[in-house]
C-alpha atoms as a PDB file:
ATOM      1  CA  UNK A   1     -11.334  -5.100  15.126  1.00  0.00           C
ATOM      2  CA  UNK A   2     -10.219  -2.230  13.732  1.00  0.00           C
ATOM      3  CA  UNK A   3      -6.632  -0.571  15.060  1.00  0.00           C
ATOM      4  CA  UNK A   4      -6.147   3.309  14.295  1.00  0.00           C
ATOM      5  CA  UNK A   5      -2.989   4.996  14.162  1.00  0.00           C
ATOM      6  CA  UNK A   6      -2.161   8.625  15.057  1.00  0.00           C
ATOM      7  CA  UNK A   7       0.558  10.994  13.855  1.00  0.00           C
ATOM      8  CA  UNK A   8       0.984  14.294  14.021  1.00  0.00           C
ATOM      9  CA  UNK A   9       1.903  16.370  10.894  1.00  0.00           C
ATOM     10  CA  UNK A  10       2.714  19.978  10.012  1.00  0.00           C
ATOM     11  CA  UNK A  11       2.073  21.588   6.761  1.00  0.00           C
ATOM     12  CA  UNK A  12       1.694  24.895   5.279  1.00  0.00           C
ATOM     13  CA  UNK A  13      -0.101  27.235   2.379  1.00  0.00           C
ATOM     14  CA  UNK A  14      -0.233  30.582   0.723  1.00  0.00           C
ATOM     15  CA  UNK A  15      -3.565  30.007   0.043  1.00  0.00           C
ATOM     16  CA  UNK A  16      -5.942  29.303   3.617  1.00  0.00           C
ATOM     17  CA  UNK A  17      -5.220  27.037   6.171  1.00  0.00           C
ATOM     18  CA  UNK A  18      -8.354  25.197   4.809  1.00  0.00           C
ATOM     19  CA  UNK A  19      -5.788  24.358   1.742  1.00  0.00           C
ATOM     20  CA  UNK A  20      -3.156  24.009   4.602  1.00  0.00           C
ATOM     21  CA  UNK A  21      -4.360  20.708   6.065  1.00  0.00           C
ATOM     22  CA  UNK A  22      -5.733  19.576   2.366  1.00  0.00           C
ATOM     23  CA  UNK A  23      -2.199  19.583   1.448  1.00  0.00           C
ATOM     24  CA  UNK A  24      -1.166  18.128   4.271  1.00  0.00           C
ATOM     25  CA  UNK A  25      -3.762  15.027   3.586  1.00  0.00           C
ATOM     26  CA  UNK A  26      -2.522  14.751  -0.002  1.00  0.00           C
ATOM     27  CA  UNK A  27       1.372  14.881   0.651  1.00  0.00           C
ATOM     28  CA  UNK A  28       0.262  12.127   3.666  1.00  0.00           C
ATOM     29  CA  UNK A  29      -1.426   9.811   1.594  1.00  0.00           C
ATOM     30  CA  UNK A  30       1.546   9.466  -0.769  1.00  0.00           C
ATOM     31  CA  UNK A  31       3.144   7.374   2.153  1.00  0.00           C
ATOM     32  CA  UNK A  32       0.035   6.173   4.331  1.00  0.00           C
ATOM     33  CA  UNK A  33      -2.662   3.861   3.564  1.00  0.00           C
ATOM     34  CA  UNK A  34      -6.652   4.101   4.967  1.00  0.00           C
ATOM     35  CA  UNK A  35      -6.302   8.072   5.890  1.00  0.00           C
ATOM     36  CA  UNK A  36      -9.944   8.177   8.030  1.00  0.00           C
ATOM     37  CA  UNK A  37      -9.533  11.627   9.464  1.00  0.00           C
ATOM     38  CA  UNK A  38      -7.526  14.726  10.265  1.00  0.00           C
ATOM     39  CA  UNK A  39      -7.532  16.788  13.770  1.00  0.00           C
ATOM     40  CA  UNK A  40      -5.967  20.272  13.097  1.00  0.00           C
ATOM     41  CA  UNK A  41      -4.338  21.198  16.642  1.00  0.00           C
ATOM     42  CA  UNK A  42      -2.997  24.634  15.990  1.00  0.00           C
ATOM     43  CA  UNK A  43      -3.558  27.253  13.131  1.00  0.00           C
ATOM     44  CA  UNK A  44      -0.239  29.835  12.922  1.00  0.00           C
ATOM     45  CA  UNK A  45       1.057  32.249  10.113  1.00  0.00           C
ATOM     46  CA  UNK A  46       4.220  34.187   9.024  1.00  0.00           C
ATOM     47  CA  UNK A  47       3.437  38.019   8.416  1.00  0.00           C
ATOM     48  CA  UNK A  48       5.651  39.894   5.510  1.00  0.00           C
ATOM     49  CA  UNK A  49       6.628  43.208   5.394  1.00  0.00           C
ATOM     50  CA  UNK A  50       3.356  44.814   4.657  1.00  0.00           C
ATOM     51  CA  UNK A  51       2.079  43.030   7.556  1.00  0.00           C
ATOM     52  CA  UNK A  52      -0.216  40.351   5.518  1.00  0.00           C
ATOM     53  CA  UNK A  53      -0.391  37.002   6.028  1.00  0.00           C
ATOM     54  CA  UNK A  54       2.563  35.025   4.056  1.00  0.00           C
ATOM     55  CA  UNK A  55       1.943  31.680   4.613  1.00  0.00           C
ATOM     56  CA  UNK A  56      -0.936  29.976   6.885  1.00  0.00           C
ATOM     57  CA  UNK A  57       0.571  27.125   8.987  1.00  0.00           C
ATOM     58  CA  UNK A  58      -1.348  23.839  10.689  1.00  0.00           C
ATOM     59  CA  UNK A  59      -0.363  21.305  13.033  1.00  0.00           C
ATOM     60  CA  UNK A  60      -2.866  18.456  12.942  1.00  0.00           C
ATOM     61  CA  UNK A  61      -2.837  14.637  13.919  1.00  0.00           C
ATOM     62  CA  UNK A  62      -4.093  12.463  11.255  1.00  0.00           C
ATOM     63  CA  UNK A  63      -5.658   8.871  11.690  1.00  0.00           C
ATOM     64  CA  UNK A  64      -5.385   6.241   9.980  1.00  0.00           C
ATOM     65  CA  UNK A  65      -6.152   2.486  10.260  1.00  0.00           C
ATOM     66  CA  UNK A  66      -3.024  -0.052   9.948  1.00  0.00           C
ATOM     67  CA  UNK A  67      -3.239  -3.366   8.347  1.00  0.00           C
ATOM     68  CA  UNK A  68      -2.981  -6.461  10.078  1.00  0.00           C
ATOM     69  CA  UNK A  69      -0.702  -9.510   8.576  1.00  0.00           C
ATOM     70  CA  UNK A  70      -3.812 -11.132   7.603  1.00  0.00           C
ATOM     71  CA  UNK A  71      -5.960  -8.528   6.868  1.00  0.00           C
ATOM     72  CA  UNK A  72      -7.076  -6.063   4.400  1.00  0.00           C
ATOM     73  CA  UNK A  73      -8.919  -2.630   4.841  1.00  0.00           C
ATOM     74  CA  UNK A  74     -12.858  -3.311   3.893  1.00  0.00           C
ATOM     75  CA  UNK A  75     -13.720  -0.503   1.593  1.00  0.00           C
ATOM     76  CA  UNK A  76     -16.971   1.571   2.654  1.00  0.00           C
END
């Protein structure tokens, strides 16, 4: 039986906030193990001066599933 972890992360991007949670899923999976999927939960941006988008924000909960004492992740 599998057991799947939750957490929720922020990250953010000049670029999209397609490139938002991409970076979010690479900085992640410096730390975390058997990443499975990503939920994004809000999409936000900062505005500059010349009213354009700065910097595209998301909040997203990412899954992952944990490793027993005993066990080890089956690759697919």
């Amino acid at each position: 039986m599998a057991i799947i972890k939750v957490i929720e992360i922020m990250c953010n991007s000049t670029k999209s906030w397609e490139d938002a949670a991409q970076q979010a899923i690479l900085e992640a999976s410096k730390t975390v193990k058997n990443i499975r999927s990503i939920y994004i939960k809000e999409h936000s941006a900062t505005i500059d001066k010349n009213n354009k988008i700065e910097e595209f924000r998301v909040t997203a909960n990412l899954s992952f599933e944990i490793e027993g004492p005993n066990k080890s992740v089956s690759k697919k």
